[in-house]
N, C-alpha and C. Protein backbone atom coordinates (compact mmCIF):
# COMPACT_ATOMS: atom_id res chain seq x y z
N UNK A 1 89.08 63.09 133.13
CA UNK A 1 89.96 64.08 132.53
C UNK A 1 90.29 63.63 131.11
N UNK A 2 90.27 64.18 130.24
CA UNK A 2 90.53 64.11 128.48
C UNK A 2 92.11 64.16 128.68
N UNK A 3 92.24 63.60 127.66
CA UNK A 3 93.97 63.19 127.29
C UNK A 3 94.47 64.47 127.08
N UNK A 4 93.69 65.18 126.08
CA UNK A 4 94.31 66.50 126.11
C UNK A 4 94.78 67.31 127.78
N UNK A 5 93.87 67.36 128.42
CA UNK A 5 93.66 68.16 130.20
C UNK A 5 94.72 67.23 130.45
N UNK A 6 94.79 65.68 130.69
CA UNK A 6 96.07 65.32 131.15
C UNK A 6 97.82 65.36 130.57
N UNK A 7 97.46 65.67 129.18
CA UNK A 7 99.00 66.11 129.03
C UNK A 7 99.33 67.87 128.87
N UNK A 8 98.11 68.84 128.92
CA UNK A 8 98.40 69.91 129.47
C UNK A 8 98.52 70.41 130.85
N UNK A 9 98.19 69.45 131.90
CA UNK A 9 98.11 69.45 133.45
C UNK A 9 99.52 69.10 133.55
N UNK A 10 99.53 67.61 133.01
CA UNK A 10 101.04 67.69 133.45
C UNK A 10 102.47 67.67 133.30
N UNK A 11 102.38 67.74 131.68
CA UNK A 11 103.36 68.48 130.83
C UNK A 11 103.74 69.74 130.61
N UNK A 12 102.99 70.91 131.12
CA UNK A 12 102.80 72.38 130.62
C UNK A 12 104.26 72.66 130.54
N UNK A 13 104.67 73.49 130.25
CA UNK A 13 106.07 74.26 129.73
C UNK A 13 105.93 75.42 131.05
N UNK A 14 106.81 75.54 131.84
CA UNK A 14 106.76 76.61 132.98
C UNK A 14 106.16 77.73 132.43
N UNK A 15 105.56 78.60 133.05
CA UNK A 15 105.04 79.83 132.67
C UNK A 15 106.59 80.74 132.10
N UNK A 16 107.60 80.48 132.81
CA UNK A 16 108.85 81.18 132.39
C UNK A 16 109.39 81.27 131.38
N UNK A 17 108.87 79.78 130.75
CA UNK A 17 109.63 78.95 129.38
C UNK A 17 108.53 79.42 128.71
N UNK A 18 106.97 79.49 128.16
CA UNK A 18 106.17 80.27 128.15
C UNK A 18 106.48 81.63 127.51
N UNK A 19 106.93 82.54 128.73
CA UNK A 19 106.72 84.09 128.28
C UNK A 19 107.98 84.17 127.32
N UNK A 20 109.47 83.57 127.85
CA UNK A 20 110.33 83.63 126.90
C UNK A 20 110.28 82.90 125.37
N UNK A 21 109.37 81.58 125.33
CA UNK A 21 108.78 81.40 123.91
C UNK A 21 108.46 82.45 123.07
N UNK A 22 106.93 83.13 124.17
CA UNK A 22 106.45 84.16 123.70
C UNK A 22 107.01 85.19 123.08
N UNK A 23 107.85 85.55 123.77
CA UNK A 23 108.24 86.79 123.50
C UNK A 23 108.95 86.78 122.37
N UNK A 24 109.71 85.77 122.17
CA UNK A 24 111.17 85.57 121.00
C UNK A 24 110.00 84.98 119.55
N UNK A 25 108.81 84.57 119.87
CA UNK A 25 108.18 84.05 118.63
C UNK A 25 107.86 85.74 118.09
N UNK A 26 107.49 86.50 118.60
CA UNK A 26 106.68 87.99 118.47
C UNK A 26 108.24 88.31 117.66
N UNK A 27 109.13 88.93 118.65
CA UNK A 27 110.22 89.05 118.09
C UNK A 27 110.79 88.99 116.80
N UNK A 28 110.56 87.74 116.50
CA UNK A 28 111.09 86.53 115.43
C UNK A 28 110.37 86.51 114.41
N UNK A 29 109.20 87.04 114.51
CA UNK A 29 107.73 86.93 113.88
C UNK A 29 107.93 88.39 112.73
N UNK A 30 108.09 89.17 114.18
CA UNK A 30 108.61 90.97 113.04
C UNK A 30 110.13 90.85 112.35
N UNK A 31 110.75 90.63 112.78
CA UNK A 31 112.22 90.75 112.18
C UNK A 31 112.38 90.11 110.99
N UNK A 32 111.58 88.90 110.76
CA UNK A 32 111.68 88.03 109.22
C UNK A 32 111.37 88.84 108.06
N UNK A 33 109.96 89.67 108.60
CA UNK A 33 109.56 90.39 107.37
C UNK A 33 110.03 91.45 107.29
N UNK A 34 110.81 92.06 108.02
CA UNK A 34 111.38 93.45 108.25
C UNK A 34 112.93 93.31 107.60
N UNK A 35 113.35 91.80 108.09
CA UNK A 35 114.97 91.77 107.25
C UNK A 35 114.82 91.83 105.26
N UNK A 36 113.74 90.60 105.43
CA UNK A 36 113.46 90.61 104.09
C UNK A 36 113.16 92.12 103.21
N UNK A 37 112.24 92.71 103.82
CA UNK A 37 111.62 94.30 103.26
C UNK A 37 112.78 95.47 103.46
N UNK A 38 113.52 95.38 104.08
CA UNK A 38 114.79 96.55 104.65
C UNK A 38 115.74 96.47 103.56
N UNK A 39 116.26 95.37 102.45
CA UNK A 39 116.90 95.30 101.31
C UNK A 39 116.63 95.28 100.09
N UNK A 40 114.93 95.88 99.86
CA UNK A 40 114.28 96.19 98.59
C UNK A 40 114.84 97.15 98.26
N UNK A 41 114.74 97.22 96.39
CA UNK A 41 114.97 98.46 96.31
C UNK A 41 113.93 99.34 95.80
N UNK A 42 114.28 100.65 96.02
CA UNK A 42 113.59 101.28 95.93
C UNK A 42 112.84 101.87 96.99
N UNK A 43 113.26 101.74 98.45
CA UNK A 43 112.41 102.41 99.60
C UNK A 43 113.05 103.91 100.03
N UNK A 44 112.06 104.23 100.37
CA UNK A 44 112.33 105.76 101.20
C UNK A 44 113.55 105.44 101.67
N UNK A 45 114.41 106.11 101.59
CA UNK A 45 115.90 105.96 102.36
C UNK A 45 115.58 106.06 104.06
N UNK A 46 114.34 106.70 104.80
CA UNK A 46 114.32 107.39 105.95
C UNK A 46 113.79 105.81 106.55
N UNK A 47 112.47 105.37 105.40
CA UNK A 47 112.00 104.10 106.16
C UNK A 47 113.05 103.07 106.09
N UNK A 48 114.21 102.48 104.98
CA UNK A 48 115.09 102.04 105.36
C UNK A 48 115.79 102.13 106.34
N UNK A 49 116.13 103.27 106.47
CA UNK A 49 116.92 103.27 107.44
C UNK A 49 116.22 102.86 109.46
N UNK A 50 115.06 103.55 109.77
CA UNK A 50 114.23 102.72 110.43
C UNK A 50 114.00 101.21 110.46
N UNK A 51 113.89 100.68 108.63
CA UNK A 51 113.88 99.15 109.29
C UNK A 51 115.03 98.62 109.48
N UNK A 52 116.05 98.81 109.13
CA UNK A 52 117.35 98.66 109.87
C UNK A 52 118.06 99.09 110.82
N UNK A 53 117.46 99.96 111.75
CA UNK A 53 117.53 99.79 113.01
C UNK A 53 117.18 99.01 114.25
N UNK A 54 115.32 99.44 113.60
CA UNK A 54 114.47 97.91 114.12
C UNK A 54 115.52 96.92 114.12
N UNK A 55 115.34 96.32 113.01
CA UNK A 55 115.80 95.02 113.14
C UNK A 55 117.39 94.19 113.34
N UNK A 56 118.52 95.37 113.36
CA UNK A 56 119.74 95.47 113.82
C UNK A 56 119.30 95.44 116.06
N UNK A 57 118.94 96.71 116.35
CA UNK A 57 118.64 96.14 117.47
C UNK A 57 117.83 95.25 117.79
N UNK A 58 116.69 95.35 117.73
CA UNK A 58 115.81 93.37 117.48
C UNK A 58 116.80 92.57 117.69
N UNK A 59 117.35 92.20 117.04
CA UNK A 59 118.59 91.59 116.69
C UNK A 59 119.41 91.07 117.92
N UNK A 60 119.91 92.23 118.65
CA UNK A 60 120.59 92.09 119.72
C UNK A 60 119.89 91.64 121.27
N UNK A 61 118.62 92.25 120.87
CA UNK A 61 118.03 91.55 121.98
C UNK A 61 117.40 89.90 121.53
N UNK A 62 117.38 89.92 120.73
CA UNK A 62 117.36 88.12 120.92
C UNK A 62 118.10 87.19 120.81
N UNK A 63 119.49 88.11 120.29
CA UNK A 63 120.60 87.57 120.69
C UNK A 63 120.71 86.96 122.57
N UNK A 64 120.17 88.16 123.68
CA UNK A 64 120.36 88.33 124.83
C UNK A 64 119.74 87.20 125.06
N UNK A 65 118.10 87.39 124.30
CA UNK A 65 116.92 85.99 125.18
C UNK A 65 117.43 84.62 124.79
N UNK A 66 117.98 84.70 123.60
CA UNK A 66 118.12 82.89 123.48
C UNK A 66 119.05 82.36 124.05
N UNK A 67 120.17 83.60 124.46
CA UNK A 67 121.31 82.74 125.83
C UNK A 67 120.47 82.70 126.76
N UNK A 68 119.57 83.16 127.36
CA UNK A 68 118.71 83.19 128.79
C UNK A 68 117.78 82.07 128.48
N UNK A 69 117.05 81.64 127.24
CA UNK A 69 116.15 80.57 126.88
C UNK A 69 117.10 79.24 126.95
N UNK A 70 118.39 79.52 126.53
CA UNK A 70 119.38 77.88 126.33
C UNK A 70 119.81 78.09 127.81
N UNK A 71 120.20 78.96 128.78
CA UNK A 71 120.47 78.52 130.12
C UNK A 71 119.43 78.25 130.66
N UNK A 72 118.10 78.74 130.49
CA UNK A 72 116.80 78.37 131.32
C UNK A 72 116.29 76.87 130.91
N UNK A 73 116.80 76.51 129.51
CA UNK A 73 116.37 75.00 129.14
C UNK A 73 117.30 74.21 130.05
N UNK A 74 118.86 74.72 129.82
CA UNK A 74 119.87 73.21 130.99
C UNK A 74 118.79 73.59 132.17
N UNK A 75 119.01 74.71 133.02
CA UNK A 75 118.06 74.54 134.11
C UNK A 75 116.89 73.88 134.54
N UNK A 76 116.18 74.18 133.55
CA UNK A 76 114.76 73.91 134.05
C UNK A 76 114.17 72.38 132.75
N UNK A 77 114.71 71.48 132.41
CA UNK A 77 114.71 70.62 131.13
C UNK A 77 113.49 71.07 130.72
N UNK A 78 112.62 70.82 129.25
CA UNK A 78 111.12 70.94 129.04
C UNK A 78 110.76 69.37 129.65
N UNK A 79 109.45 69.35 129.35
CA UNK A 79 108.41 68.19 129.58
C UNK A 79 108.55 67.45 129.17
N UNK A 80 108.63 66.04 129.51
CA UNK A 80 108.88 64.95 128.15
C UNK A 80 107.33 65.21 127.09
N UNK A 81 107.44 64.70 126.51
CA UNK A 81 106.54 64.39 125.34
C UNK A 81 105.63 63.20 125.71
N UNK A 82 104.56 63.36 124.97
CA UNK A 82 103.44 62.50 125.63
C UNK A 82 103.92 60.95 125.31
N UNK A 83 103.54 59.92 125.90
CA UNK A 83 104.23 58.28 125.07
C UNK A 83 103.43 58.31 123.70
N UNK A 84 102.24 58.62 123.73
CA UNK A 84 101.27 58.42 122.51
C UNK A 84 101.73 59.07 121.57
N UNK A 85 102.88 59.87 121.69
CA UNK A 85 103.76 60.69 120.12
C UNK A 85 104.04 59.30 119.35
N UNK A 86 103.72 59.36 118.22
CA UNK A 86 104.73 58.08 117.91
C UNK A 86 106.28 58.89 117.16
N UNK A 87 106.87 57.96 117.08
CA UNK A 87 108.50 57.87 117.59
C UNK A 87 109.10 58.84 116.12
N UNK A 88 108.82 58.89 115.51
CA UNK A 88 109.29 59.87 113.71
C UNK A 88 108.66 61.22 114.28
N UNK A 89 107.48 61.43 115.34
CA UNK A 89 107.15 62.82 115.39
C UNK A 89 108.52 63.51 116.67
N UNK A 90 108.23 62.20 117.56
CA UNK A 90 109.18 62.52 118.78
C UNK A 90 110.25 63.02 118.22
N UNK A 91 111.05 62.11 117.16
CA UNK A 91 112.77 62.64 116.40
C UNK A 91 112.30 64.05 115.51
N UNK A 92 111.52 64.14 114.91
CA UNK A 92 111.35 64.93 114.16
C UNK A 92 110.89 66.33 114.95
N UNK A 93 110.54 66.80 116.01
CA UNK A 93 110.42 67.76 116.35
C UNK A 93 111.86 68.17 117.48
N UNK A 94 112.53 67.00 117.97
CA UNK A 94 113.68 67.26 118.60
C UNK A 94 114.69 67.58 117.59
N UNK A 95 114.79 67.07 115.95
CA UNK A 95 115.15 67.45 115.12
C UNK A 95 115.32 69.16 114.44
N UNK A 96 114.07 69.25 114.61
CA UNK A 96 113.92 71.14 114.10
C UNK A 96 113.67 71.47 115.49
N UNK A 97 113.51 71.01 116.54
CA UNK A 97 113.95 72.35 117.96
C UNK A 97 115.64 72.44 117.57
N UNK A 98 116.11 71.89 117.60
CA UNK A 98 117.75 71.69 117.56
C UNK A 98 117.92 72.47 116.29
N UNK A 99 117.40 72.37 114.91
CA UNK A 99 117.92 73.71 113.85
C UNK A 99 117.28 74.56 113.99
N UNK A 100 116.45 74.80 115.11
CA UNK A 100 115.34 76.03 115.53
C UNK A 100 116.73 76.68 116.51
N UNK A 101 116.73 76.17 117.40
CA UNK A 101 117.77 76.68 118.24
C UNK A 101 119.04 77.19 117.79
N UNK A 102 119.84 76.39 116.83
CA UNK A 102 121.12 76.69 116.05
C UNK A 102 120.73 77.95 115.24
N UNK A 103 119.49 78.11 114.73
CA UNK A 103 119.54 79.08 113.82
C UNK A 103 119.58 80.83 114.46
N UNK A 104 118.44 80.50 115.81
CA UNK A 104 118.50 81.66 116.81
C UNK A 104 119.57 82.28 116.72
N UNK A 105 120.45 81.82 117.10
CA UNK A 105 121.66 81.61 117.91
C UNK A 105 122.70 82.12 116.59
N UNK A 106 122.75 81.66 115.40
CA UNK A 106 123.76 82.06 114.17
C UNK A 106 123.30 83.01 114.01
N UNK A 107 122.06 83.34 113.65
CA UNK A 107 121.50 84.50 112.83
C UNK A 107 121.32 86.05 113.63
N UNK A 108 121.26 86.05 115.03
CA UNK A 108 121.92 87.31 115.29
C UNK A 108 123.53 88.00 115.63
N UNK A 109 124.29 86.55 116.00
CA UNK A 109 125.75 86.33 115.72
C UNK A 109 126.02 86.73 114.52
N UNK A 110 125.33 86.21 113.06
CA UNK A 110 125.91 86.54 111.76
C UNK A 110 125.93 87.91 111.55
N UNK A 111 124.28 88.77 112.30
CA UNK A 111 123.95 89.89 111.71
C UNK A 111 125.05 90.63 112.60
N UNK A 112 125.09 90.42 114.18
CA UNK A 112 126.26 91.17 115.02
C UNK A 112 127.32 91.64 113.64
N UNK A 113 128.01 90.56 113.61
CA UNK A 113 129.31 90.68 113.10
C UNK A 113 129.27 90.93 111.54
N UNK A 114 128.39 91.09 110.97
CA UNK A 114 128.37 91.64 109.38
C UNK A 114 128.49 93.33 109.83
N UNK A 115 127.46 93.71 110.59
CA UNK A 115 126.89 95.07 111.11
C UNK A 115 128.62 95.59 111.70
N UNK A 116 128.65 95.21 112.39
CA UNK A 116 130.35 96.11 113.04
C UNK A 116 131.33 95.47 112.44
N UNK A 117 132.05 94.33 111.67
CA UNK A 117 132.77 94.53 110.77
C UNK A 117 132.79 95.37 109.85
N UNK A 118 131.56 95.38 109.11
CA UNK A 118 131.29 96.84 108.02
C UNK A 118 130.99 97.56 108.60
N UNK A 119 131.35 98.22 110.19
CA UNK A 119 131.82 99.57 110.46
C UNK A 119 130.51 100.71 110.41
N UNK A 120 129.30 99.37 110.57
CA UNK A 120 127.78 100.04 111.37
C UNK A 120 127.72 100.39 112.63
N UNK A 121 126.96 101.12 113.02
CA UNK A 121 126.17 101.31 114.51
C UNK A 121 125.40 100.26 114.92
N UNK A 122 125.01 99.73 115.95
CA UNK A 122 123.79 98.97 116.68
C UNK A 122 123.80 100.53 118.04
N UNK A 123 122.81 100.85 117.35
CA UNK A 123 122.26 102.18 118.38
C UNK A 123 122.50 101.74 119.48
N UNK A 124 121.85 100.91 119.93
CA UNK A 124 121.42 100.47 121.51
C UNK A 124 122.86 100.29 122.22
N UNK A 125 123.22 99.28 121.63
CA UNK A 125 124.75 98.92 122.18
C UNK A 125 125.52 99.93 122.35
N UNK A 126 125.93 100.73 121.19
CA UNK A 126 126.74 102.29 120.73
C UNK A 126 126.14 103.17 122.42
N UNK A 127 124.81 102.90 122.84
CA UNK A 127 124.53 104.55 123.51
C UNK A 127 125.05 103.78 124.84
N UNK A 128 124.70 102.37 124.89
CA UNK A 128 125.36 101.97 126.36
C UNK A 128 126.77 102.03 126.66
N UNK A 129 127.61 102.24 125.22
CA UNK A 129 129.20 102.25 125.50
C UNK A 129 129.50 101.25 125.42
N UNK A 130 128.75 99.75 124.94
CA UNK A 130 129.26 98.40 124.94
C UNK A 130 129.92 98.33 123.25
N UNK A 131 131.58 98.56 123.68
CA UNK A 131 132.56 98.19 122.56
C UNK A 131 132.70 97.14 121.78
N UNK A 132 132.67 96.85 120.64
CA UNK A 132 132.88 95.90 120.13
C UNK A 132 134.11 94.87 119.66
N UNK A 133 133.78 93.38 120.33
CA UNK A 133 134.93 92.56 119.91
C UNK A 133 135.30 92.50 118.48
N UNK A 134 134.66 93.02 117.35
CA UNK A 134 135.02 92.25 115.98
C UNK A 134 135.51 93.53 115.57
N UNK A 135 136.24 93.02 114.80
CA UNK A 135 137.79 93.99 113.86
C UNK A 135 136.91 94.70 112.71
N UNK A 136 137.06 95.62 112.20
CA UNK A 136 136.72 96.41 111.05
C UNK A 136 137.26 95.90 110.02
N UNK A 137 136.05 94.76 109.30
CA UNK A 137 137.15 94.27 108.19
C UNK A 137 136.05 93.74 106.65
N UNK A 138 135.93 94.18 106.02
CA UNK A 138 134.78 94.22 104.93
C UNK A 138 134.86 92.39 104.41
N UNK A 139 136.24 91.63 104.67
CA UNK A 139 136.17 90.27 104.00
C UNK A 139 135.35 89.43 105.64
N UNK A 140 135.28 89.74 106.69
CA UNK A 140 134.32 89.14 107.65
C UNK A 140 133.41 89.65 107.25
N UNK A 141 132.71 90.96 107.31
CA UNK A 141 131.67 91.38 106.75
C UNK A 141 130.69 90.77 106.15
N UNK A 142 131.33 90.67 104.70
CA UNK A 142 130.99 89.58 103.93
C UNK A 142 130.97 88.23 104.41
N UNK A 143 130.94 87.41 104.36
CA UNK A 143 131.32 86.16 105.11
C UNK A 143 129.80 86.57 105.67
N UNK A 144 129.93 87.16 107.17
CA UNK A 144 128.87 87.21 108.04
C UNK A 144 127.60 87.26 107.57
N UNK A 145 127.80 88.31 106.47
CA UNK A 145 126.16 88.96 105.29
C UNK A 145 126.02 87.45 104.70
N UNK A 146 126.75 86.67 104.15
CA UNK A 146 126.45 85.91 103.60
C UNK A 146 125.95 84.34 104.43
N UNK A 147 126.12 84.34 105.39
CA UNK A 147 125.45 83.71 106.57
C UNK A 147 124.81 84.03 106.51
N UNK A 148 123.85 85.13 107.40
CA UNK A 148 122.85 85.75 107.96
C UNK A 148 121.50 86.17 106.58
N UNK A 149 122.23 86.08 105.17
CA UNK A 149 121.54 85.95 104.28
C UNK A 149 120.71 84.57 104.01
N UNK A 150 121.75 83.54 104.07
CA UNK A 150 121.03 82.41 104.01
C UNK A 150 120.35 81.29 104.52
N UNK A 151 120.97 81.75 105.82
CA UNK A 151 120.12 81.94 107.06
C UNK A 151 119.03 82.11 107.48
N UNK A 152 118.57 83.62 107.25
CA UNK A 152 117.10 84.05 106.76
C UNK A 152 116.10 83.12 106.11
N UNK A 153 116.49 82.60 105.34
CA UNK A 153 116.06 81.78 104.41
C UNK A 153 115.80 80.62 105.35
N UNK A 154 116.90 79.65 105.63
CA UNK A 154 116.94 78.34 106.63
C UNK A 154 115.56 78.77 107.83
N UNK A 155 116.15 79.54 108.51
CA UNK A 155 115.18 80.32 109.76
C UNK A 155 113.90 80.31 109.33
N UNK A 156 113.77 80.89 108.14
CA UNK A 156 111.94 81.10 107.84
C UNK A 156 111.59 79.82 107.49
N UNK A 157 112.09 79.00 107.00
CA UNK A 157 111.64 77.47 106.60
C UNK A 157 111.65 76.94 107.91
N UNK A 158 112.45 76.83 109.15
CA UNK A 158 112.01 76.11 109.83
C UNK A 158 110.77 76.42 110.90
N UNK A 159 111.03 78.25 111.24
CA UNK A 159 109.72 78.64 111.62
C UNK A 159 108.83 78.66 110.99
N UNK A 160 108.59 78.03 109.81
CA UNK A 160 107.26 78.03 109.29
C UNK A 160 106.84 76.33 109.62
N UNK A 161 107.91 75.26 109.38
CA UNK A 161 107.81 73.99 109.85
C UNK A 161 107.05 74.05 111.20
N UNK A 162 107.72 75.07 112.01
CA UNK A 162 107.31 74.56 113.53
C UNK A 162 105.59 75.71 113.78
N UNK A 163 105.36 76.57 112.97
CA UNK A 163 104.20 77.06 112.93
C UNK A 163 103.24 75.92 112.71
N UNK A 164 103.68 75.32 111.27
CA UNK A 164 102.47 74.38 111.23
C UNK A 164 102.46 73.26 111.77
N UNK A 165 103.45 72.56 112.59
CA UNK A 165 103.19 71.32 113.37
C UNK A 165 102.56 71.77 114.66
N UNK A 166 103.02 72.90 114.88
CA UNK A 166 101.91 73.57 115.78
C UNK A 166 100.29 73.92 116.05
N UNK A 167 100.35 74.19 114.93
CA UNK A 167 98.62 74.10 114.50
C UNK A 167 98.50 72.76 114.14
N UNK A 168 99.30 71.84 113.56
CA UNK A 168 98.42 70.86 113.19
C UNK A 168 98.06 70.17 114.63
N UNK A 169 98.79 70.23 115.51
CA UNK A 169 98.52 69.34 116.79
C UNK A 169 97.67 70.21 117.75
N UNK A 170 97.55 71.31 117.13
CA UNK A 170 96.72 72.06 118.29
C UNK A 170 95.37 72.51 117.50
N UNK A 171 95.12 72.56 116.20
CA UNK A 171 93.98 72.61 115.75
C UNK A 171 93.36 71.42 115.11
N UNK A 172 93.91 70.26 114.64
CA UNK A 172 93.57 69.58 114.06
C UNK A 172 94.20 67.75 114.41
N UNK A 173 94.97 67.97 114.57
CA UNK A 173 95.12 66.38 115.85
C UNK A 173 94.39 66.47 117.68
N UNK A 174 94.25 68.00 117.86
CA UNK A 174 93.84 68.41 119.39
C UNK A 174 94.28 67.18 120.06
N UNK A 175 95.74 67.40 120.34
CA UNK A 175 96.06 66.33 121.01
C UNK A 175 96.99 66.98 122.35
N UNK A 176 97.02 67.98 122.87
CA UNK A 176 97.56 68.72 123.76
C UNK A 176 98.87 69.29 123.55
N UNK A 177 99.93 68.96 122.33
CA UNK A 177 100.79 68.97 122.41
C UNK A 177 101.02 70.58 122.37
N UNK A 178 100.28 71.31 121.94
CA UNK A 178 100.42 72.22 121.36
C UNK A 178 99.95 73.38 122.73
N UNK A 179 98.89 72.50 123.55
CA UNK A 179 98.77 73.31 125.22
C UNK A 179 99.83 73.61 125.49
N UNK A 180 100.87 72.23 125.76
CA UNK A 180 102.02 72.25 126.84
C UNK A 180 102.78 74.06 126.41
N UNK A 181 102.52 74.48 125.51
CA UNK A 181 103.26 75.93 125.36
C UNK A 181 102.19 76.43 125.37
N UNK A 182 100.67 76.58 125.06
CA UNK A 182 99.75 77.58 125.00
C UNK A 182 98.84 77.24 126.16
N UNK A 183 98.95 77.58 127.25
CA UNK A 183 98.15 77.41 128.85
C UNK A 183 98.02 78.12 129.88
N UNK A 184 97.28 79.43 128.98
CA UNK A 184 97.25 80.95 130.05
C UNK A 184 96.31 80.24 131.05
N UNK A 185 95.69 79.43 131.15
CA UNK A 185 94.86 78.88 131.84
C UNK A 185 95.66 78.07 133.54
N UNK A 186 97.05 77.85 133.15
CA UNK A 186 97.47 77.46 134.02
C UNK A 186 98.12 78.11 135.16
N UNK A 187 97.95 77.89 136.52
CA UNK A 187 98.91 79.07 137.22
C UNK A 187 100.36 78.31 137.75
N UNK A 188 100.67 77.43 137.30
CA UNK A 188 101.61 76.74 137.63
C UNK A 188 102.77 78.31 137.72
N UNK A 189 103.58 78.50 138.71
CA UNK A 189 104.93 79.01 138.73
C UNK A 189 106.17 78.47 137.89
N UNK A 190 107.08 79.71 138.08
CA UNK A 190 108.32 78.95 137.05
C UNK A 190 108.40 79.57 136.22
């Protein structure tokens, strides 16, 4: 068995941990370029307003997955890491999972509360009747916009960090690390 087959056999990331990766990278993937493009000027007011819906609800649903991804991590811990990591990659990727995670987690919180302090809609929420905790108040507003602005920024730098340590270990070190999340091949449950 190749080192790679043995630390994708028996490191893999549950198929669960998997689809919810999946799904929040796709997610995460449209919303960057859609927040960025939704505050140009000069767009159709109609397509503005579309990409700020998109990505206001977007928004809320990955607000939903990354509480379900941070209770499914206490639950289910990930894999340790192979011993052959040496020890600056080991800190350094527990490093940006941890501002990978913090950022999830601020940046649809920031956008929540910029959006219904300044006395927006989130369609989705609005048609279910789910009321909102935050006060109508343009100085949170602000505050929040100005988070979630620079934020954007933080967020795309580190998903671009973790894009390419991704490829580098999965196209060009081929050292499995990069299986343990990419292993449609596996039927492991979970």
């Amino acid at each position: 068995m190749s080192p790679q087959t043995t630390i994708q056999h028996h490191s893999a990331y549950s198929r669960t941990a998997r689809v919810i990766h999946w799904s929040m990278a796709l997610l995460i993937l449209s919303t960057i370029p859609v927040g960025f493009l939704m505050v140009q000027e000069g767009l159709a007011r109609s397509l503005q307003n579309a990409l700020f819906i998109y990505h206001k609800n977007v928004g809320v649903l990955l607000l939903v997955l990354i509480a379900v991804r941070i209770a499914y991590r206490f639950a289910v811990p990930p894999p340790p890491l192979p011993d052959q990591m040496p020890a600056w990659q080991a800190k350094a990727a527990g490093l940006s999972h941890i501002a990978l995670y913090a950022l999830m987690l601020i940046m649809p919180v920031a956008g929540y509360i910029r959006v219904k302090a300044g006395g927006f809609p989130i369609e989705t929420l609005d048609a279910l009747g789910i009321g909102s905790p935050v006060p109508r108040s343009d100085e949170i507003a602000e505050i929040a916009k100005t988070v979630h602005h620079y934020g954007a920024f933080a967020l795309t730098a580190v998903v671009a960090l973790h894009i390419f340590a991704a490829a580098h270990h999965g196209l060009i070190r081929r050292d499995g690390i990069f299986s343990r999340m990419w292993s449609p091949k596996d039927s492991a449950g979970g």
